[in-house]
PDB file of N, CA and C in Angstrom:
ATOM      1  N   UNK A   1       0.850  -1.169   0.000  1.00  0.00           N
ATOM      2  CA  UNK A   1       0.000   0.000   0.000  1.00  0.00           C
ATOM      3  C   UNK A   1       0.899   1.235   0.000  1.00  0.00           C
ATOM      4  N   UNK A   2       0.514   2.250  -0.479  1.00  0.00           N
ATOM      5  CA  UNK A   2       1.655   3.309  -0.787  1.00  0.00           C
ATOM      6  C   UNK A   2       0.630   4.503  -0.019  1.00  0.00           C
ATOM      7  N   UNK A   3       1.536   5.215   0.642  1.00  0.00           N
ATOM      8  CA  UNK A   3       0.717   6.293   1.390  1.00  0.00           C
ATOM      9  C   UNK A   3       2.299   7.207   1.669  1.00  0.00           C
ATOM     10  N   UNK A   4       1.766   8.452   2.451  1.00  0.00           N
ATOM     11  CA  UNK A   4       3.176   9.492   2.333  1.00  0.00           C
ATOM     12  C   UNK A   4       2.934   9.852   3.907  1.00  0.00           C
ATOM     13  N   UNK A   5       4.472  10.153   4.634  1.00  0.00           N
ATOM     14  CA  UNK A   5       4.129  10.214   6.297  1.00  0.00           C
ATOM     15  C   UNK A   5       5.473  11.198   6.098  1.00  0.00           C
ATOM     16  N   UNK A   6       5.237  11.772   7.423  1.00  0.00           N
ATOM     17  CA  UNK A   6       6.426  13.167   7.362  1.00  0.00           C
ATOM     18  C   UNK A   6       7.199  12.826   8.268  1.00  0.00           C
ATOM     19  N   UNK A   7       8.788  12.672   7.854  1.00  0.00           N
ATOM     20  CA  UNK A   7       9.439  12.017   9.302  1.00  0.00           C
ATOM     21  C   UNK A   7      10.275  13.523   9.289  1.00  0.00           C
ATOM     22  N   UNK A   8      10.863  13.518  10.500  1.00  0.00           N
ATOM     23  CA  UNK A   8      12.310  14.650  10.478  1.00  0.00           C
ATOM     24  C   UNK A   8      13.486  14.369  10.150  1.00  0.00           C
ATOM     25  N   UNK A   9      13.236  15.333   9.631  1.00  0.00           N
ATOM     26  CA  UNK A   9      14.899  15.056   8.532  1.00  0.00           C
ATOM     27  C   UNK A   9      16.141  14.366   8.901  1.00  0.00           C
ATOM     28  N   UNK A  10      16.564  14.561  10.012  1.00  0.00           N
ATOM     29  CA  UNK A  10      17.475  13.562  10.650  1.00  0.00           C
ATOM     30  C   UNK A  10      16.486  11.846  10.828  1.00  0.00           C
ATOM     31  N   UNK A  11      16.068  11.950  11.384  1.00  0.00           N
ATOM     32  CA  UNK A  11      15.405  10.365  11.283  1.00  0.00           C
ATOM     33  C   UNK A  11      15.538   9.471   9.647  1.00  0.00           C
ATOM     34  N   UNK A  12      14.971  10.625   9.196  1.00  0.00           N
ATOM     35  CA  UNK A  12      15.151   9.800   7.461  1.00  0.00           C
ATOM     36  C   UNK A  12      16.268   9.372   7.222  1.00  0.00           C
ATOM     37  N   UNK A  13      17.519  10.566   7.641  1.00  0.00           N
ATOM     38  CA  UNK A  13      18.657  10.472   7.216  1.00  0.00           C
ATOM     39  C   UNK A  13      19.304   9.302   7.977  1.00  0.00           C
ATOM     40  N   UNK A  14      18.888   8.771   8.896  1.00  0.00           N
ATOM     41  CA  UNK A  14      19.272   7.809   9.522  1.00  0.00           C
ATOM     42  C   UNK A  14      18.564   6.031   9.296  1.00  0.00           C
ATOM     43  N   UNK A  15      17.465   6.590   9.081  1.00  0.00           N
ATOM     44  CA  UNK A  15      16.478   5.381   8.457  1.00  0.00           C
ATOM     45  C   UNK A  15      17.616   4.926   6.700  1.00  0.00           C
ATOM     46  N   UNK A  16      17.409   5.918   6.119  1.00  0.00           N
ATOM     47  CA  UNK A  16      18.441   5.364   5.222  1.00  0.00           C
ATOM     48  C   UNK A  16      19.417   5.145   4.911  1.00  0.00           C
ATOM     49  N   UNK A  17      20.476   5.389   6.254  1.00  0.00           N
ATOM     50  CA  UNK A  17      22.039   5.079   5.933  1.00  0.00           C
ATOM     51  C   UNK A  17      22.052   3.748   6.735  1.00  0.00           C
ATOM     52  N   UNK A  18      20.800   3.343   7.581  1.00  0.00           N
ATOM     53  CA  UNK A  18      20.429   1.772   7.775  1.00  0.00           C
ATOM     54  C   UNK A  18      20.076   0.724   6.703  1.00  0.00           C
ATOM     55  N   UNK A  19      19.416   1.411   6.092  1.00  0.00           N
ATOM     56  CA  UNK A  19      19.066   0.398   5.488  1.00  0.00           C
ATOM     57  C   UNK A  19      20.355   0.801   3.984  1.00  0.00           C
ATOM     58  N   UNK A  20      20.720   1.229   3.858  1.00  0.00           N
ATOM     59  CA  UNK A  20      21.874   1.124   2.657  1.00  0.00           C
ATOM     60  C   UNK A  20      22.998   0.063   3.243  1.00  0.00           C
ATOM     61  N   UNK A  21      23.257   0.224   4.804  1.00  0.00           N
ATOM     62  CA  UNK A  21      24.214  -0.650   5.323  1.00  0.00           C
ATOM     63  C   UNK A  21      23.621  -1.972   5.576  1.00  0.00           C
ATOM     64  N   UNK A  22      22.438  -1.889   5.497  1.00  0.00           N
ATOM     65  CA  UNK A  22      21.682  -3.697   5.770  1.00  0.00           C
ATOM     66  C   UNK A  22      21.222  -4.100   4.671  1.00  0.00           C
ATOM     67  N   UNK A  23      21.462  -3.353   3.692  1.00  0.00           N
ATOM     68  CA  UNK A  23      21.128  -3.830   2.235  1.00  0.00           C
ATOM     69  C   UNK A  23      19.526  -3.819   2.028  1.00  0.00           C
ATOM     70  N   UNK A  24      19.173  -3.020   2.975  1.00  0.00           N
ATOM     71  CA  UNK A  24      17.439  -3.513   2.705  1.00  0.00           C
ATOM     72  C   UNK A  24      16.946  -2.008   2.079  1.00  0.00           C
ATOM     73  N   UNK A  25      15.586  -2.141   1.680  1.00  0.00           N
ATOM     74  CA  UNK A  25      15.105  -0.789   1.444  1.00  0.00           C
ATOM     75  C   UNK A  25      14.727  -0.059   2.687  1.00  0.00           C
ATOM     76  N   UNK A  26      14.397   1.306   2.054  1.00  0.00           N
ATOM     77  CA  UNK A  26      13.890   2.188   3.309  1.00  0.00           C
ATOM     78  C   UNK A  26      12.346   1.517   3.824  1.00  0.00           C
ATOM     79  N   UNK A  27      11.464   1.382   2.617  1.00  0.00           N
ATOM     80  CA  UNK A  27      10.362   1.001   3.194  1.00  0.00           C
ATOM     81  C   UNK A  27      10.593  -0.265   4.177  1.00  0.00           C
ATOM     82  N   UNK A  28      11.530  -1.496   4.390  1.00  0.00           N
ATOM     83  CA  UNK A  28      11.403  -2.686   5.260  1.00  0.00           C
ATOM     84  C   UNK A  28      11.741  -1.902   6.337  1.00  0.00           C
ATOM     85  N   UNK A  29      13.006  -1.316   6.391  1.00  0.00           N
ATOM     86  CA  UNK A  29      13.696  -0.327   7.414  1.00  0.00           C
ATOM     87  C   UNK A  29      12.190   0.192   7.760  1.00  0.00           C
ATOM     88  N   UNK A  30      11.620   0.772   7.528  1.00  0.00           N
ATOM     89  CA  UNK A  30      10.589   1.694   8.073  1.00  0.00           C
ATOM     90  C   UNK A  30       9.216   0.649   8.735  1.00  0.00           C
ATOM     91  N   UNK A  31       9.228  -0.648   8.237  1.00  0.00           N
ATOM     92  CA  UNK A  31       7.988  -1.480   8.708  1.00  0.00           C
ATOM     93  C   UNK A  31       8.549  -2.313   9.499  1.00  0.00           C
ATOM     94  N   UNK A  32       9.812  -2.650  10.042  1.00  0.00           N
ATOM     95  CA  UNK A  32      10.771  -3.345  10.687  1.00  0.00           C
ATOM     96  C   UNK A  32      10.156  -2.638  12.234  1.00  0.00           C
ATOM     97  N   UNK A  33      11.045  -1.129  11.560  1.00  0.00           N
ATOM     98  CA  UNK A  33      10.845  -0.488  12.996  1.00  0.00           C
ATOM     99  C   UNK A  33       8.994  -0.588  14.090  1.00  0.00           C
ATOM    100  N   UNK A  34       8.066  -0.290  13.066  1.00  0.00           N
ATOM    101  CA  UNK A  34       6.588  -0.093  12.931  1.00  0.00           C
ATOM    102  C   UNK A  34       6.144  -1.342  13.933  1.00  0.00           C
ATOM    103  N   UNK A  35       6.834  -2.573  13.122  1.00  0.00           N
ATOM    104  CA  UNK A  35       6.475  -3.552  13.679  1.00  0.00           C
ATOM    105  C   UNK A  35       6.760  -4.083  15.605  1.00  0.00           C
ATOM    106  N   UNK A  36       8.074  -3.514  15.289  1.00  0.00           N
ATOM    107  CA  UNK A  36       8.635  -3.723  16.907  1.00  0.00           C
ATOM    108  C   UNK A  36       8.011  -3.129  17.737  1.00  0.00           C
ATOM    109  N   UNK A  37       7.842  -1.612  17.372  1.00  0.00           N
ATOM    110  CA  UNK A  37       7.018  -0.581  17.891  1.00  0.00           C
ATOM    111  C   UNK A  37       5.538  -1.278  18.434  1.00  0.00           C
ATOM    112  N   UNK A  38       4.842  -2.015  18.016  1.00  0.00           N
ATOM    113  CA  UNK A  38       3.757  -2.163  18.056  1.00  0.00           C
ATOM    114  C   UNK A  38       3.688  -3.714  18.864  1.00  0.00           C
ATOM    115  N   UNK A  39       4.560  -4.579  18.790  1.00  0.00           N
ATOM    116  CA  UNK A  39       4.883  -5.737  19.219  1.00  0.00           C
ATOM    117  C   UNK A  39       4.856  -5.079  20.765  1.00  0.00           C
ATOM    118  N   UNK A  40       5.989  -4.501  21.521  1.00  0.00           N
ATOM    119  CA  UNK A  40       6.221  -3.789  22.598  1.00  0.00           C
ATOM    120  C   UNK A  40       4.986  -3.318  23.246  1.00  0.00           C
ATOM    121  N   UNK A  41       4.341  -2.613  22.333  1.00  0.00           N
ATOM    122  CA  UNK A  41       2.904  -2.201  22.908  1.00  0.00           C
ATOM    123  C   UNK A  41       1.861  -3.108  22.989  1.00  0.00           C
ATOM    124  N   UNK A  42       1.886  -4.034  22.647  1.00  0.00           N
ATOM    125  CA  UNK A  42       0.824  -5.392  22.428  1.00  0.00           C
ATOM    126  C   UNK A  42       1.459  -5.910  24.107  1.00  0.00           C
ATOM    127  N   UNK A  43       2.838  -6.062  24.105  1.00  0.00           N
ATOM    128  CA  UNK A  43       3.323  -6.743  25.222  1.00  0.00           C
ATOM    129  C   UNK A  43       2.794  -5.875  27.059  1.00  0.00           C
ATOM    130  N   UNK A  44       3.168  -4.676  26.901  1.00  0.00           N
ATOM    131  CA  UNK A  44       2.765  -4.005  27.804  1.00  0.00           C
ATOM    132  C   UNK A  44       1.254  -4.002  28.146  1.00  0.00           C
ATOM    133  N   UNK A  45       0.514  -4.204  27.286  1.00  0.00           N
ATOM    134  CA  UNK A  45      -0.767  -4.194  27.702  1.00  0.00           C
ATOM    135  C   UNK A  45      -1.317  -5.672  28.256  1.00  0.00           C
ATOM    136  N   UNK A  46      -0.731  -6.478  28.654  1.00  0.00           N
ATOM    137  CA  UNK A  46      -0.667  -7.413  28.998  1.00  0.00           C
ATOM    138  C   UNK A  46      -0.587  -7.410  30.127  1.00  0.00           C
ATOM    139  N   UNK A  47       0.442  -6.525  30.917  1.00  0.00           N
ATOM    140  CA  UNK A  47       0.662  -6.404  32.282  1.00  0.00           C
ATOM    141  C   UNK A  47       0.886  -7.330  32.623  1.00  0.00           C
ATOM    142  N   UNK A  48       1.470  -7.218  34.324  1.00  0.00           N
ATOM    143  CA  UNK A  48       3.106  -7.746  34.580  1.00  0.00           C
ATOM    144  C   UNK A  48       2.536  -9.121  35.042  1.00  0.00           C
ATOM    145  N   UNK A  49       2.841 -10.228  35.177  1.00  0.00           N
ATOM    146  CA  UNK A  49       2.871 -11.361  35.504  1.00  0.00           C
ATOM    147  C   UNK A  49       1.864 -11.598  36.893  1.00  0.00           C
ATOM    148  N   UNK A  50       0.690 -12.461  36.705  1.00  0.00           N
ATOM    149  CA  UNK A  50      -0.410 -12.543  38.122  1.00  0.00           C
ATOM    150  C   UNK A  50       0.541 -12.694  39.197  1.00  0.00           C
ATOM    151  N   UNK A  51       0.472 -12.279  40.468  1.00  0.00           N
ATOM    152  CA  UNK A  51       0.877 -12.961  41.594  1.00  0.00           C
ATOM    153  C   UNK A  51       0.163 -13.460  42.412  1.00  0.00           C
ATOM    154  N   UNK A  52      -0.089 -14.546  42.952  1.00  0.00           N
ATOM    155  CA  UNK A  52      -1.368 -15.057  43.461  1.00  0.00           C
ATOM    156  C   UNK A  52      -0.575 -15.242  45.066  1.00  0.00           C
ATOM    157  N   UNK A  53      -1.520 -14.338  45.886  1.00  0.00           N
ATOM    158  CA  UNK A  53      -1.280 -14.796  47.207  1.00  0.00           C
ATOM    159  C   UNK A  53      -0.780 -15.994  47.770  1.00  0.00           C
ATOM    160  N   UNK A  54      -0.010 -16.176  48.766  1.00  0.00           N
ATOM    161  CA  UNK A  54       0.287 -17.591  48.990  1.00  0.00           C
ATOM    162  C   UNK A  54       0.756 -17.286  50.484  1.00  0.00           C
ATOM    163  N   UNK A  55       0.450 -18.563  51.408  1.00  0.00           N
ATOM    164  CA  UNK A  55       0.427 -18.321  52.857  1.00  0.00           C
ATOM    165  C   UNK A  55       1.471 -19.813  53.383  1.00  0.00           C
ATOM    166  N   UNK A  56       2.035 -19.490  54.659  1.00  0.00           N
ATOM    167  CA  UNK A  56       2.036 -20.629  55.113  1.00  0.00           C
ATOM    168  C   UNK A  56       1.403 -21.675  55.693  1.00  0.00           C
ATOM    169  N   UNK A  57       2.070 -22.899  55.305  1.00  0.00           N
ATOM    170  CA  UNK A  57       0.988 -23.838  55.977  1.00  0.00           C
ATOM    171  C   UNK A  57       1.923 -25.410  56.412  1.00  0.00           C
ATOM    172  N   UNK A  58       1.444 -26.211  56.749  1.00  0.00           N
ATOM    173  CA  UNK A  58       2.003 -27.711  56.967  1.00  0.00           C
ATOM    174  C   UNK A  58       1.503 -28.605  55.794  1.00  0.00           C
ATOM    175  N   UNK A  59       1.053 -28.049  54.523  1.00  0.00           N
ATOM    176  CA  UNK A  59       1.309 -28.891  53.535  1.00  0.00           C
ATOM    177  C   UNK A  59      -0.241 -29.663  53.297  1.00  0.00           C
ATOM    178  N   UNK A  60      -0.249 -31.082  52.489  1.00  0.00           N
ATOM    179  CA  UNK A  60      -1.660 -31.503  52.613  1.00  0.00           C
ATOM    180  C   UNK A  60      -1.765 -32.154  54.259  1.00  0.00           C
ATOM    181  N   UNK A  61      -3.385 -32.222  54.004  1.00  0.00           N
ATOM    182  CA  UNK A  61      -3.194 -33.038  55.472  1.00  0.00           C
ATOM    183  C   UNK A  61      -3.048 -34.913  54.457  1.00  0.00           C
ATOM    184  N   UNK A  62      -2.832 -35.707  55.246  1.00  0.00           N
ATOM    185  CA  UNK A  62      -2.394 -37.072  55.119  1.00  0.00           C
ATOM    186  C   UNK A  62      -3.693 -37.833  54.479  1.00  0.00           C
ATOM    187  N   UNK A  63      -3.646 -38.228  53.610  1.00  0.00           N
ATOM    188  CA  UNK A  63      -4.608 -38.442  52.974  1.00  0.00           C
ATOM    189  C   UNK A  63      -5.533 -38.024  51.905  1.00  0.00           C
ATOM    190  N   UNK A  64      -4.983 -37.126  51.722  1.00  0.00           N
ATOM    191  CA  UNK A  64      -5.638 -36.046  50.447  1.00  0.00           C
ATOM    192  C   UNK A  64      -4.873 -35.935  49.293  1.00  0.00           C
ATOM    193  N   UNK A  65      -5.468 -36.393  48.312  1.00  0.00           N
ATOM    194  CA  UNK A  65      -5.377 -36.725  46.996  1.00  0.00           C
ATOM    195  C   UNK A  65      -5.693 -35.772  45.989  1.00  0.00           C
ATOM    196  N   UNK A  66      -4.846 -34.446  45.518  1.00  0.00           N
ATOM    197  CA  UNK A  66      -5.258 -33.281  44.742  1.00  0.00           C
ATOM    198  C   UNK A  66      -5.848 -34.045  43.381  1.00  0.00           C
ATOM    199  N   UNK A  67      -5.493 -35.500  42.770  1.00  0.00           N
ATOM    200  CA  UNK A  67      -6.073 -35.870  41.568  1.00  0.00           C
ATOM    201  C   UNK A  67      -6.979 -36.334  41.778  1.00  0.00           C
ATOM    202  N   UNK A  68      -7.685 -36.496  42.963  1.00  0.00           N
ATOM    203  CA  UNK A  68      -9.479 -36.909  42.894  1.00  0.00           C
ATOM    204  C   UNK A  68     -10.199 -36.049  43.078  1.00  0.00           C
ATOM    205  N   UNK A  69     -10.519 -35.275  42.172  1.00  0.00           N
ATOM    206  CA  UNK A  69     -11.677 -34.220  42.778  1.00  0.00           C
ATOM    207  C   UNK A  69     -12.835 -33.991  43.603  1.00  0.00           C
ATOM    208  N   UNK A  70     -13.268 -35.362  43.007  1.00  0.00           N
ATOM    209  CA  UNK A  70     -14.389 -35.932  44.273  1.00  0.00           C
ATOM    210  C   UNK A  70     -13.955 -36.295  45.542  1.00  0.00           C
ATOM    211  N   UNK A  71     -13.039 -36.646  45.876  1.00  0.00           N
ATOM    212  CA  UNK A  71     -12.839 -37.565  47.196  1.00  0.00           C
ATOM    213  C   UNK A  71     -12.459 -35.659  47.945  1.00  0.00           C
ATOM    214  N   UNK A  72     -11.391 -34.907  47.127  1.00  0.00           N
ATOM    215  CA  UNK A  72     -11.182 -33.659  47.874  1.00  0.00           C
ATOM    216  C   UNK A  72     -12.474 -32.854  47.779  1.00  0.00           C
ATOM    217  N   UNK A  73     -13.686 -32.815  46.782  1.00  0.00           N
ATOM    218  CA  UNK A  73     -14.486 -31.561  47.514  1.00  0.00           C
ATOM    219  C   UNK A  73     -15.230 -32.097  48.716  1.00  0.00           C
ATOM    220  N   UNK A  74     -15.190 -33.966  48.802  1.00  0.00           N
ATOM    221  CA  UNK A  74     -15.695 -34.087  49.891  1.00  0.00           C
ATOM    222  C   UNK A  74     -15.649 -34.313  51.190  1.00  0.00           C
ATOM    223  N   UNK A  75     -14.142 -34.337  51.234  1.00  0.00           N
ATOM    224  CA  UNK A  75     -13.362 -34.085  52.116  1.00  0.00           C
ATOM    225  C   UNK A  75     -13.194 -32.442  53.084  1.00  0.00           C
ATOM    226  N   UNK A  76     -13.784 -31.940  51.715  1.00  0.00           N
ATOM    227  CA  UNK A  76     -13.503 -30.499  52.102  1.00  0.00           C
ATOM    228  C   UNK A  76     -15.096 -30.077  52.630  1.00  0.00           C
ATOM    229  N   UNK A  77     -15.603 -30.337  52.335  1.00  0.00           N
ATOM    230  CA  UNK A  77     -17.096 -30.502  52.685  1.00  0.00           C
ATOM    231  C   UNK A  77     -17.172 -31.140  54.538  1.00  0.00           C
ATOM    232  N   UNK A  78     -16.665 -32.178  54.786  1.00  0.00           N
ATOM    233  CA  UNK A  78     -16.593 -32.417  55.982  1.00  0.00           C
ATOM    234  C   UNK A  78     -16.161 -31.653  56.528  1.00  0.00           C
ATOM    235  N   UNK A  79     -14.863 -30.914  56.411  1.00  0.00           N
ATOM    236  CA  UNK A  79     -14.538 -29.945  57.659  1.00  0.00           C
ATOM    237  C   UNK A  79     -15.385 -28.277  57.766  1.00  0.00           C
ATOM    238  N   UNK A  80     -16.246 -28.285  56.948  1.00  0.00           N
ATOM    239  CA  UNK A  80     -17.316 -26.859  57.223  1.00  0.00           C
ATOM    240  C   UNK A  80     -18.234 -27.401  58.167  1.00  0.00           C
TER     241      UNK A  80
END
């Protein structure tokens, strides 16, 4: 797609002594950058990694089996 954008004159001048030294054109040079630009911002909006509360404790009690679901909600059910 061909469209026209106004950069400052130093930027250009720098956009294209990149891409003359990377052998690429100005336009990849220019959608290279676009792209990162926008990658970064996709990432940030993501925000920073959950942290999920966590407490101490003595572990399971003896007998409790996290792969039976049934046997633990009803286990868990007894002690309310």
């Amino acid at each position: 797609m061909r469209t026209t954008v106004r950069l400052d004159a130093g930027l250009l001048a720098d956009a294209k002594k990149l891409a003359a030294e990377s052998g690429q054109t100005l336009t990849r040079v220019i959608e290279d950058a676009l792209r990162m630009k926008l990658a970064r911002q996709t990432e940030r909006r993501k925000g920073p990694p959950l942290r999920l509360p966590t407490t101490k404790g003595r572990g399971l009690l003896p007998g409790v089996d996290l792969d039976d679901s049934a046997a633990l909600l009803e286990r868990m059910e007894e002690r309310s």
